[in-house]
Every structure is written in C-alpha cells, then in structure tokens.
PDB file of N, CA and C in Angstrom:
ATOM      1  N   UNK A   1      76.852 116.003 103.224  1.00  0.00           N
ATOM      2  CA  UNK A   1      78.220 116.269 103.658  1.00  0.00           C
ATOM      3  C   UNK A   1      78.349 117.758 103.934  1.00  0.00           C
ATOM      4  N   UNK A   2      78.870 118.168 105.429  1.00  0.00           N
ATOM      5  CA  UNK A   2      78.655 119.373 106.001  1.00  0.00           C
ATOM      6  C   UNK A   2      80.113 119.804 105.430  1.00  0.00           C
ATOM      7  N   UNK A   3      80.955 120.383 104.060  1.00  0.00           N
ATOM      8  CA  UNK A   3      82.056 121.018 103.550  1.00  0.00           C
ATOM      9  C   UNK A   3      82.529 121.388 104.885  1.00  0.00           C
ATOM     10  N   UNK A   4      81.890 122.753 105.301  1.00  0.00           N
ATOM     11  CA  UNK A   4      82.362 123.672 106.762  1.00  0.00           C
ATOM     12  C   UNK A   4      82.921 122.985 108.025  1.00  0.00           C
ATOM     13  N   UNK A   5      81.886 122.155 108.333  1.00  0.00           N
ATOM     14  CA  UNK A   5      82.055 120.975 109.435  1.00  0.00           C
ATOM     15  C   UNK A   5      83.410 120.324 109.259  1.00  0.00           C
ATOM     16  N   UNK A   6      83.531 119.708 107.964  1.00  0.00           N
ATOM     17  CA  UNK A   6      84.557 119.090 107.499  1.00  0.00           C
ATOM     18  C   UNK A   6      85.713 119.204 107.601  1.00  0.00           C
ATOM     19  N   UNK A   7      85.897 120.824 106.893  1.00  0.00           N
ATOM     20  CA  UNK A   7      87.065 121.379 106.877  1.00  0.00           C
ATOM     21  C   UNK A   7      87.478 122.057 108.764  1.00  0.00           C
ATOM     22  N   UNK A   8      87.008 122.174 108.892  1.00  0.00           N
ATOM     23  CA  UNK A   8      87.336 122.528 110.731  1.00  0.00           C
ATOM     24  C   UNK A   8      87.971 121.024 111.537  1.00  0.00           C
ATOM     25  N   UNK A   9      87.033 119.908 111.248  1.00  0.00           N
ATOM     26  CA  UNK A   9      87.890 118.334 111.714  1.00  0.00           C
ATOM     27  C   UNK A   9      88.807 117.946 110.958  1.00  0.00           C
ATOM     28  N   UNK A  10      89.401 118.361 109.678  1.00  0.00           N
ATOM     29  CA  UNK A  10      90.563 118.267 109.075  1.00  0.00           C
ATOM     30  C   UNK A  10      91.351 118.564 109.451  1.00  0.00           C
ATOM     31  N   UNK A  11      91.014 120.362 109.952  1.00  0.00           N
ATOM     32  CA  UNK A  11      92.101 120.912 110.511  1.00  0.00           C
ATOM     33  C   UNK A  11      92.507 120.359 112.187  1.00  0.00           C
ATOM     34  N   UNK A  12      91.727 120.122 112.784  1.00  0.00           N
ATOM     35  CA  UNK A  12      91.936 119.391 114.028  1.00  0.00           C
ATOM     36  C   UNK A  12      92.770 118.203 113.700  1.00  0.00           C
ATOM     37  N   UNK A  13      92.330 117.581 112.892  1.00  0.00           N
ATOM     38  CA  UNK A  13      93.116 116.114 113.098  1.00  0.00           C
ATOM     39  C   UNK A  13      93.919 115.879 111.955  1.00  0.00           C
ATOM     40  N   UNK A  14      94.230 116.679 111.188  1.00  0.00           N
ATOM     41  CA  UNK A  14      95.662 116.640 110.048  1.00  0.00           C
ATOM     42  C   UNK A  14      96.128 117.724 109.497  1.00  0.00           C
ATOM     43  N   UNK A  15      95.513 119.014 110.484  1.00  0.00           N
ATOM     44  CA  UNK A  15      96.210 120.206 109.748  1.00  0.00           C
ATOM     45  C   UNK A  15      96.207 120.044 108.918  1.00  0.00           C
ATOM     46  N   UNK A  16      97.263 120.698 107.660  1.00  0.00           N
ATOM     47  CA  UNK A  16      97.669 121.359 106.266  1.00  0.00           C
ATOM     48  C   UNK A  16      96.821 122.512 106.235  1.00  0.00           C
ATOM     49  N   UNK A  17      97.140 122.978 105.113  1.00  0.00           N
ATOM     50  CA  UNK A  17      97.004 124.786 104.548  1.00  0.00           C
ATOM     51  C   UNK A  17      95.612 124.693 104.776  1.00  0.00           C
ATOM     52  N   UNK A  18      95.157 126.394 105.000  1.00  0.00           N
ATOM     53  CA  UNK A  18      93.582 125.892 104.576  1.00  0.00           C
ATOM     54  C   UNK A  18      93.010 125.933 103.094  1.00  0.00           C
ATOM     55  N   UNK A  19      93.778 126.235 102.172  1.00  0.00           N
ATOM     56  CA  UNK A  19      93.834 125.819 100.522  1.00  0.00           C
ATOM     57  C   UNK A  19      93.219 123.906 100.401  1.00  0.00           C
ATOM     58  N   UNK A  20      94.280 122.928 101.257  1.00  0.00           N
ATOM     59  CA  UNK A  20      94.651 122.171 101.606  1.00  0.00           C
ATOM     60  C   UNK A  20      93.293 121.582 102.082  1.00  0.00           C
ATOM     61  N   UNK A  21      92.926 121.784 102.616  1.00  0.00           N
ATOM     62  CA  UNK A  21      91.723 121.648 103.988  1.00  0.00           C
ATOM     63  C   UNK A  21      90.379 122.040 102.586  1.00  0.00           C
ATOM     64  N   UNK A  22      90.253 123.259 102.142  1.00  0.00           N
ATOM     65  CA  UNK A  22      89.411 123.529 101.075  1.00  0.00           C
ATOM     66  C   UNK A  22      88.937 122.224  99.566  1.00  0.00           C
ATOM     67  N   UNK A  23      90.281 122.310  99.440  1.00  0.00           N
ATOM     68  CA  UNK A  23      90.040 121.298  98.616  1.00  0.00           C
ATOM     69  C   UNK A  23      89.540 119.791  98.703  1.00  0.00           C
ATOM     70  N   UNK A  24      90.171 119.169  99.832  1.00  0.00           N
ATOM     71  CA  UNK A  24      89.820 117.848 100.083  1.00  0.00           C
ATOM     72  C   UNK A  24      88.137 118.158 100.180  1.00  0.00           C
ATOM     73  N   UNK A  25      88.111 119.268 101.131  1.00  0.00           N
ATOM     74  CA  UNK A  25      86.290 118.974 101.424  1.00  0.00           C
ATOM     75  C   UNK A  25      85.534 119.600 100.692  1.00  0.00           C
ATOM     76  N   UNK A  26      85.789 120.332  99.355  1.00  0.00           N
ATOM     77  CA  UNK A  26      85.091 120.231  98.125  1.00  0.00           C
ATOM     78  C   UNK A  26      85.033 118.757  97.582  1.00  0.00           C
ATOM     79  N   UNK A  27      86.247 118.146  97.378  1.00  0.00           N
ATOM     80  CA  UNK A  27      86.191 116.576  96.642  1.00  0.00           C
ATOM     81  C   UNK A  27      85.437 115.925  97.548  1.00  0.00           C
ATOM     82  N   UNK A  28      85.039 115.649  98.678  1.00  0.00           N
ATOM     83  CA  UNK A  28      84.722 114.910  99.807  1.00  0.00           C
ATOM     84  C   UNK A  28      83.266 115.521  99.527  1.00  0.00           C
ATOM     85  N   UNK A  29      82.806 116.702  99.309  1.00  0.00           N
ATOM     86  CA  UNK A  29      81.280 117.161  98.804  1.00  0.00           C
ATOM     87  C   UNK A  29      80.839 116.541  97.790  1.00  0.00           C
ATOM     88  N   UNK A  30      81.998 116.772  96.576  1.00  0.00           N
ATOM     89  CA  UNK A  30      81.299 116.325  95.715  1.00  0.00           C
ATOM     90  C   UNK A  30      80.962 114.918  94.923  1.00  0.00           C
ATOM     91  N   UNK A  31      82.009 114.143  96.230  1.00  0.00           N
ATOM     92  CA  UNK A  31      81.978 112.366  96.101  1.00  0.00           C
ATOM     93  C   UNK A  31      81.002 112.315  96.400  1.00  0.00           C
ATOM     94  N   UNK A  32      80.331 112.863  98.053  1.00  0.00           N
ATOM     95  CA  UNK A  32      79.115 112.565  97.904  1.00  0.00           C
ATOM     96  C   UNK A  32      78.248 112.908  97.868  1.00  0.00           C
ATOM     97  N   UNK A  33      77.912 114.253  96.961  1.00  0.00           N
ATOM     98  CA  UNK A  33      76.652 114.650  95.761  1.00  0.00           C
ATOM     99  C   UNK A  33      76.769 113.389  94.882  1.00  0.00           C
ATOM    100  N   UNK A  34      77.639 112.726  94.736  1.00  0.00           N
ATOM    101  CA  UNK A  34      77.959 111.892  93.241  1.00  0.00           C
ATOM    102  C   UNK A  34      77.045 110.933  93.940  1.00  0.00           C
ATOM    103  N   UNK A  35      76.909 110.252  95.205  1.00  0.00           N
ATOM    104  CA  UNK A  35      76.057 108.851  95.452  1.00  0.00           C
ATOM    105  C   UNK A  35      76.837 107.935  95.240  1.00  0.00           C
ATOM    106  N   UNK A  36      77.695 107.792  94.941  1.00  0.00           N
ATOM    107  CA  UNK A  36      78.662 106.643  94.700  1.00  0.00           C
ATOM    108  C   UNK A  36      79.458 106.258  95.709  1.00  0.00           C
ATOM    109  N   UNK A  37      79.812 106.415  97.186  1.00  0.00           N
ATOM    110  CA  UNK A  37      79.632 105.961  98.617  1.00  0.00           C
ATOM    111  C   UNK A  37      78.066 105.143  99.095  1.00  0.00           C
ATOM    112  N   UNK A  38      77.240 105.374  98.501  1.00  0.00           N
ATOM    113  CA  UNK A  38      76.521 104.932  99.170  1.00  0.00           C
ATOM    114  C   UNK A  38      76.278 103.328  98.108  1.00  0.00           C
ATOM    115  N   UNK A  39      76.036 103.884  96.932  1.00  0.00           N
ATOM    116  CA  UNK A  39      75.955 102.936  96.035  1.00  0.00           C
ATOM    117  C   UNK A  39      77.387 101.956  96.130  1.00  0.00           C
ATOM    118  N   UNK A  40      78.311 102.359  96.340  1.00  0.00           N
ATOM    119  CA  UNK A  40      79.433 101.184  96.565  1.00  0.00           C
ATOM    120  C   UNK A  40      79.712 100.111  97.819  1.00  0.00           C
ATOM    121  N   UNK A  41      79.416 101.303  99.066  1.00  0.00           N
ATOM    122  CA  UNK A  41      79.439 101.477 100.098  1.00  0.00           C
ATOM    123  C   UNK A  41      78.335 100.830 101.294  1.00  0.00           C
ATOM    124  N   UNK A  42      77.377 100.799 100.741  1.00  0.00           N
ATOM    125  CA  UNK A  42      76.178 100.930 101.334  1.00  0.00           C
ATOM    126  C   UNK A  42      75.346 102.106 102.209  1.00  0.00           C
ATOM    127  N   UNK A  43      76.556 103.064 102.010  1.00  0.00           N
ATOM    128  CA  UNK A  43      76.174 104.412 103.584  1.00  0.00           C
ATOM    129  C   UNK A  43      76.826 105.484 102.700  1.00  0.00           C
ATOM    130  N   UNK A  44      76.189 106.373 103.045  1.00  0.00           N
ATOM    131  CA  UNK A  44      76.796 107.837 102.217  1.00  0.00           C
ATOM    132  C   UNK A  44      77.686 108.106 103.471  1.00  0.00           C
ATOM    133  N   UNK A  45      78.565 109.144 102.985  1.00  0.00           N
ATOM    134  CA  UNK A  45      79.647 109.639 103.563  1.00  0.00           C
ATOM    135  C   UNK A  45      79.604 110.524 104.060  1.00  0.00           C
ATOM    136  N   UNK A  46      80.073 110.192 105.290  1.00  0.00           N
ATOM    137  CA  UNK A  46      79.919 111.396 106.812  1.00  0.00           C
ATOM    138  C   UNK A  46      81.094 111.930 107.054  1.00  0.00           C
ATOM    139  N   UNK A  47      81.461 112.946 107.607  1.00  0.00           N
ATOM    140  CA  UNK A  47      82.500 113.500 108.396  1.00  0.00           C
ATOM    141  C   UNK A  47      83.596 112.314 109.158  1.00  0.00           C
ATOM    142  N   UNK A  48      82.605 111.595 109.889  1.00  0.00           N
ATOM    143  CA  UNK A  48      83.587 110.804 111.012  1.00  0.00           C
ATOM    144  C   UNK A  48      84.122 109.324 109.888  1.00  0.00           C
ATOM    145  N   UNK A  49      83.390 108.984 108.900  1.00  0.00           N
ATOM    146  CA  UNK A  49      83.739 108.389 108.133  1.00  0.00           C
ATOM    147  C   UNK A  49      84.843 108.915 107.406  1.00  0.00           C
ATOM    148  N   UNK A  50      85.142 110.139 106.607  1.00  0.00           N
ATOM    149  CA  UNK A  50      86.323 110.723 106.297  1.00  0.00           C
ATOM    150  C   UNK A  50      87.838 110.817 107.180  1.00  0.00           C
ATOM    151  N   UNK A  51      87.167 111.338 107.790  1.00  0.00           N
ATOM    152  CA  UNK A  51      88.256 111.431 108.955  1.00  0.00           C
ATOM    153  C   UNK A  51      88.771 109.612 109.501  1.00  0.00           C
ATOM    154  N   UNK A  52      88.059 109.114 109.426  1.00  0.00           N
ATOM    155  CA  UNK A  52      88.565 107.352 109.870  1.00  0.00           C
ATOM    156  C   UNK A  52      89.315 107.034 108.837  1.00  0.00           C
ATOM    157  N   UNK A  53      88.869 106.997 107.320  1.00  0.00           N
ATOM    158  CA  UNK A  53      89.598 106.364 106.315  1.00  0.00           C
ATOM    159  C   UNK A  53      91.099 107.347 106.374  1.00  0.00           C
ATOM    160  N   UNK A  54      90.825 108.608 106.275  1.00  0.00           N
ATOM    161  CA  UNK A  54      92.537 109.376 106.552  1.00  0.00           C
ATOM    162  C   UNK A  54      93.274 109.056 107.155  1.00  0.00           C
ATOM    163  N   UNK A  55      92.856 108.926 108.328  1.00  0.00           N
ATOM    164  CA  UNK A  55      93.844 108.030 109.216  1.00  0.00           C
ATOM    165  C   UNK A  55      94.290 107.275 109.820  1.00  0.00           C
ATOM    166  N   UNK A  56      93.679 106.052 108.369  1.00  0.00           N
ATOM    167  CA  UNK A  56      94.572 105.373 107.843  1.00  0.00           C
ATOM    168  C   UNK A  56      95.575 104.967 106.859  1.00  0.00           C
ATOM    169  N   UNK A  57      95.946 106.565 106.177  1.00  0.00           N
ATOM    170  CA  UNK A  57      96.791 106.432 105.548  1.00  0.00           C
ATOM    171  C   UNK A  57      97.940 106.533 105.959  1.00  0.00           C
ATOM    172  N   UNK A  58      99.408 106.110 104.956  1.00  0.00           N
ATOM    173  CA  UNK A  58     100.403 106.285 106.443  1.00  0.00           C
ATOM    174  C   UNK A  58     100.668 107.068 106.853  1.00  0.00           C
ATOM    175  N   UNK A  59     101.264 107.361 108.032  1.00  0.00           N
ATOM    176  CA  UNK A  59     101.898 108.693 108.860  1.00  0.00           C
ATOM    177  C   UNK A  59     101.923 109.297 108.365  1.00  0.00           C
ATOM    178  N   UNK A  60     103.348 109.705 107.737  1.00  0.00           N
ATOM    179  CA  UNK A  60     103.889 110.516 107.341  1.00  0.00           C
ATOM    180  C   UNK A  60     103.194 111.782 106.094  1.00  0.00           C
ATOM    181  N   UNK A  61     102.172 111.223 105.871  1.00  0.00           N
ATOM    182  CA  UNK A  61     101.156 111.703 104.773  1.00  0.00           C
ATOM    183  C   UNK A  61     100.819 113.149 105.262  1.00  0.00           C
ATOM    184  N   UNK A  62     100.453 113.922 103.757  1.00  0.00           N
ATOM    185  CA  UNK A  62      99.746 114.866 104.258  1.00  0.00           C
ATOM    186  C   UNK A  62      98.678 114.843 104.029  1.00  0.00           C
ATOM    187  N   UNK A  63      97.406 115.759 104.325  1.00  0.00           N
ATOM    188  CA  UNK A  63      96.136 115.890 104.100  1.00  0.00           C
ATOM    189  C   UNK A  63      95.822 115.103 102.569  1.00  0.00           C
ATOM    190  N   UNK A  64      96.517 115.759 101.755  1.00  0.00           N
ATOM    191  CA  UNK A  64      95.815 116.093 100.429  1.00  0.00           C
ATOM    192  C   UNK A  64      96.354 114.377  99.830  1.00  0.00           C
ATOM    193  N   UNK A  65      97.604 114.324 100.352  1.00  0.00           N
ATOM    194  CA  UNK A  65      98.110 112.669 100.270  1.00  0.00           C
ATOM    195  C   UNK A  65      97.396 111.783 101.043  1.00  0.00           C
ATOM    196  N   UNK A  66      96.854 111.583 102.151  1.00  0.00           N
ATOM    197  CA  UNK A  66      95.735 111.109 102.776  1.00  0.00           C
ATOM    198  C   UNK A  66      94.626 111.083 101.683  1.00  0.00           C
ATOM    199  N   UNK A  67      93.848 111.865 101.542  1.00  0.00           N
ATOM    200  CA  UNK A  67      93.129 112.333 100.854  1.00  0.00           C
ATOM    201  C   UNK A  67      92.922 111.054  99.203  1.00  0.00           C
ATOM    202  N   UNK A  68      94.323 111.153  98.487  1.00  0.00           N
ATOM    203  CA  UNK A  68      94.300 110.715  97.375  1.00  0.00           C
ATOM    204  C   UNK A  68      94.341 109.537  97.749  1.00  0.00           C
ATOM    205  N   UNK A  69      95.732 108.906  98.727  1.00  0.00           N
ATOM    206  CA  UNK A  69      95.564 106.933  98.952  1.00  0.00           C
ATOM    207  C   UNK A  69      94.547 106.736  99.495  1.00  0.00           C
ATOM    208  N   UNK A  70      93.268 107.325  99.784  1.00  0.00           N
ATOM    209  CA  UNK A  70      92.104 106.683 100.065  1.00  0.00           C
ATOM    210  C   UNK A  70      91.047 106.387  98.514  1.00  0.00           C
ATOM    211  N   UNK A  71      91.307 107.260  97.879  1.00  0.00           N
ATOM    212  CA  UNK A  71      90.587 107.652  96.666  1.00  0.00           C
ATOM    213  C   UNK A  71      91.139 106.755  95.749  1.00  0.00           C
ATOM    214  N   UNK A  72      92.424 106.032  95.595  1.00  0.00           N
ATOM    215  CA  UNK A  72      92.955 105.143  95.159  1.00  0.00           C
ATOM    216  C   UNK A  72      92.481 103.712  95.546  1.00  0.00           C
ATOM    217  N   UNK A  73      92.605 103.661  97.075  1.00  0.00           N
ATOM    218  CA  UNK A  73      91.812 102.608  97.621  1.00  0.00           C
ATOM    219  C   UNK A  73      90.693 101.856  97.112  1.00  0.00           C
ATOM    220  N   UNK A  74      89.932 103.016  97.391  1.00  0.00           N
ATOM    221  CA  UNK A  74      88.139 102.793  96.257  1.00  0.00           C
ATOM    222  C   UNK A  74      88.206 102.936  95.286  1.00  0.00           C
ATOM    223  N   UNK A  75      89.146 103.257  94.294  1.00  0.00           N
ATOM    224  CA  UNK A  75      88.967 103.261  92.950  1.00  0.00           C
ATOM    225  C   UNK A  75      89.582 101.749  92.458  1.00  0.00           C
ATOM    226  N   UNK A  76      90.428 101.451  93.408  1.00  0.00           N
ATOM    227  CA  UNK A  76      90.766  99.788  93.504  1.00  0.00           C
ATOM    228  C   UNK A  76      89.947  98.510  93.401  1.00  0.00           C
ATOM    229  N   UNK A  77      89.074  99.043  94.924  1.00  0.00           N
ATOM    230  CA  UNK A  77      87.950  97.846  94.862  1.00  0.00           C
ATOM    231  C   UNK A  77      86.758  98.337  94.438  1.00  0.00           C
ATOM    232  N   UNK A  78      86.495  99.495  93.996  1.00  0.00           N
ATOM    233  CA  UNK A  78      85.519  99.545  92.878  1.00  0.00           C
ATOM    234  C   UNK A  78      85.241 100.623  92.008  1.00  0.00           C
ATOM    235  N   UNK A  79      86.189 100.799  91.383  1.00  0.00           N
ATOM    236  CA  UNK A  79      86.490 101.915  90.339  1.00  0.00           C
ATOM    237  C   UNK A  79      85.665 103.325  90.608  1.00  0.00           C
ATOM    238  N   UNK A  80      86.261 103.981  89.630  1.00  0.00           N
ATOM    239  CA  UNK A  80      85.216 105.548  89.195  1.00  0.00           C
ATOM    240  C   UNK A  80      85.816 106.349  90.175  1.00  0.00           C
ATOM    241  N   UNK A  81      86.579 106.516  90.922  1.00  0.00           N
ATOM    242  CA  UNK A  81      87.122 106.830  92.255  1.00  0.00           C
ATOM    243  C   UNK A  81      87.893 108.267  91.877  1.00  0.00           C
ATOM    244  N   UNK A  82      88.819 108.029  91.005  1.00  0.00           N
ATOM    245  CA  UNK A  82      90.148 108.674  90.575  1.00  0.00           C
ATOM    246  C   UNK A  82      89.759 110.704  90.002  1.00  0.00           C
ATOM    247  N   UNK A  83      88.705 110.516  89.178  1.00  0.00           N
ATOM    248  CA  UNK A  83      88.108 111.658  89.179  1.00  0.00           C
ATOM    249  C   UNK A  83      87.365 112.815  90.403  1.00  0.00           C
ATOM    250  N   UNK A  84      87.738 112.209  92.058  1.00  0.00           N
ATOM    251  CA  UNK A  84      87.804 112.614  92.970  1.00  0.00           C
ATOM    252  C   UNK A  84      89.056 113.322  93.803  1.00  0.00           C
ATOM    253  N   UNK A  85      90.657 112.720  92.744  1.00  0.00           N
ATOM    254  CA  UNK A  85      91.786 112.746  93.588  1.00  0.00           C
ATOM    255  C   UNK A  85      92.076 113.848  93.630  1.00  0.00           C
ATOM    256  N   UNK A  86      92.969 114.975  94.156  1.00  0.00           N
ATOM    257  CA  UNK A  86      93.395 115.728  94.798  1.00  0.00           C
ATOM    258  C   UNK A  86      94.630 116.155  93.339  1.00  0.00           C
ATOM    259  N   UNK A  87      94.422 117.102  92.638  1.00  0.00           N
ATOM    260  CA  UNK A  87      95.233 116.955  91.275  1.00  0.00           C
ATOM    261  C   UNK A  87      96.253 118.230  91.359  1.00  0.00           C
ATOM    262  N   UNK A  88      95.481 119.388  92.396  1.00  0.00           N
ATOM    263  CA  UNK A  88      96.447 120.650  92.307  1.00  0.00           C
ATOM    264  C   UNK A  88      95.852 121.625  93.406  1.00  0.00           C
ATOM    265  N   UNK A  89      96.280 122.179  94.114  1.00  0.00           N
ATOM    266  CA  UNK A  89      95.916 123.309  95.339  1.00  0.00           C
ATOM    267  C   UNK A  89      96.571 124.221  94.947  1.00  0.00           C
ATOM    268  N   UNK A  90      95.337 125.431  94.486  1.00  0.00           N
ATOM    269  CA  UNK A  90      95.497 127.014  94.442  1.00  0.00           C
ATOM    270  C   UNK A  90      96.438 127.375  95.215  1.00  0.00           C
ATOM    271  N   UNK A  91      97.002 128.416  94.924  1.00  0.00           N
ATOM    272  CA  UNK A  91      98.270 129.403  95.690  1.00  0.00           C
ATOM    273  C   UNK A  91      97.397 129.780  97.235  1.00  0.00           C
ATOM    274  N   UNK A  92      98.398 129.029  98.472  1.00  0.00           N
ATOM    275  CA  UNK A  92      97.395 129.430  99.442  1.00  0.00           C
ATOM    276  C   UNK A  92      98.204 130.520 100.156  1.00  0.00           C
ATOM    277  N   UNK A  93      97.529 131.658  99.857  1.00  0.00           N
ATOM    278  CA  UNK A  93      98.222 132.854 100.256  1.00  0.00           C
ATOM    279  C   UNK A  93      98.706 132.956 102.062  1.00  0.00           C
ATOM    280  N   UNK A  94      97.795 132.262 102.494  1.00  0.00           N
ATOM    281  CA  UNK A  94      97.888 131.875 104.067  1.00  0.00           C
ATOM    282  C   UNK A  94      99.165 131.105 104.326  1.00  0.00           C
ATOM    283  N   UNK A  95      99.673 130.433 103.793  1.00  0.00           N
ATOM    284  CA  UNK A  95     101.235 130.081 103.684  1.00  0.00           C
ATOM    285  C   UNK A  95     102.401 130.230 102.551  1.00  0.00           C
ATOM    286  N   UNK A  96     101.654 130.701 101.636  1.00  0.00           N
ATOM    287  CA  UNK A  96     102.740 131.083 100.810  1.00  0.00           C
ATOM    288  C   UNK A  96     103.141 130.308 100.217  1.00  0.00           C
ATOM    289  N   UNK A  97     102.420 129.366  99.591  1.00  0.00           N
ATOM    290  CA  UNK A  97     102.388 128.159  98.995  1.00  0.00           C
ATOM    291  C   UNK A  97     101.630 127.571  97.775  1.00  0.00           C
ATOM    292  N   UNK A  98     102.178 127.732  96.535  1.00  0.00           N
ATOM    293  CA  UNK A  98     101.744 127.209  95.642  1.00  0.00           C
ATOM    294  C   UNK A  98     101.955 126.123  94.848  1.00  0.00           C
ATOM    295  N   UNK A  99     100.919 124.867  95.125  1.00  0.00           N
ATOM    296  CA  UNK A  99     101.342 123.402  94.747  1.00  0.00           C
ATOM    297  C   UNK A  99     100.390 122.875  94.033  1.00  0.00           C
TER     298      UNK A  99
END
C-alpha cells in the first residue's frame, strides 16, 4: 500500500484536511501491513480498492466517516476490523481544525 499515492487519490476524490487524508492512509497502511484484507478478502488492498469501498459510503460523508463505515462493514462480516477506525485527527494547522 503506496500511503503517498493514497493520500493524493483521497484528495482527488473526497478531499478533507490533509490531517484527514494523513490519517485514513496511515490506517489503510497499516490494515494492510496487518494481512488481514487478504486473509479475509482474498486480495490485499490497493489504492483503487480503497477508493471503491469509500464511495460507497453515503454522500454526505466525510473522508474520515467514509473511512470508518467501511471499517465497520468488515468488522461486521468478519471481525478484528474496529482497531483500524478513524478515532481522532491531530490539530490540522492547514485548516485550523482540531477534531
């Protein structure tokens, strides 16, 4: 999982902060350092695979909410998931935003 790559097609196709953008594609690294996409999945986890499951979360979502109802999803139909979710984003000085 290319983090860099990642975070640049995030920002293309769902914006948010780049705090925002940072974080998902650390969790999105380290789901799959974990092997547990592939082992659940059958296929480790790619970029264009991330980006597909996001958007399908609903509209109105943001990144990091995208992000978690997918992580919920798979922790649904096959647990261990939840220790991936999206729990808090550093003060992103780039917007002035601490959440």
């Amino acid at each position: 999982m290319d983090a860099t790559r990642l975070e640049r097609a995030l920002e293309e196709e769902f914006g948010g902060t780049a705090a925002e953008r940072r974080v998902v594609a650390r969790e999105a690294r380290d789901l799959s350092d974990s092997g547990k996409p592939k082992r659940d999945r059958g296929h480790a986890l790619t970029v264009p695979d991330v980006l597909e499951h996001l958007a399908d979360a609903p509209e109105d979502s943001s990144l990091v909410e995208r992000w978690n109802w997918w992580m919920g999803a798979l922790d649904t139909a096959h647990g261990g998931y939840q220790r991936f979710t999206v729990r808090i984003v550093e003060n992103d000085e780039e917007a002035g935003v601490d959440r």
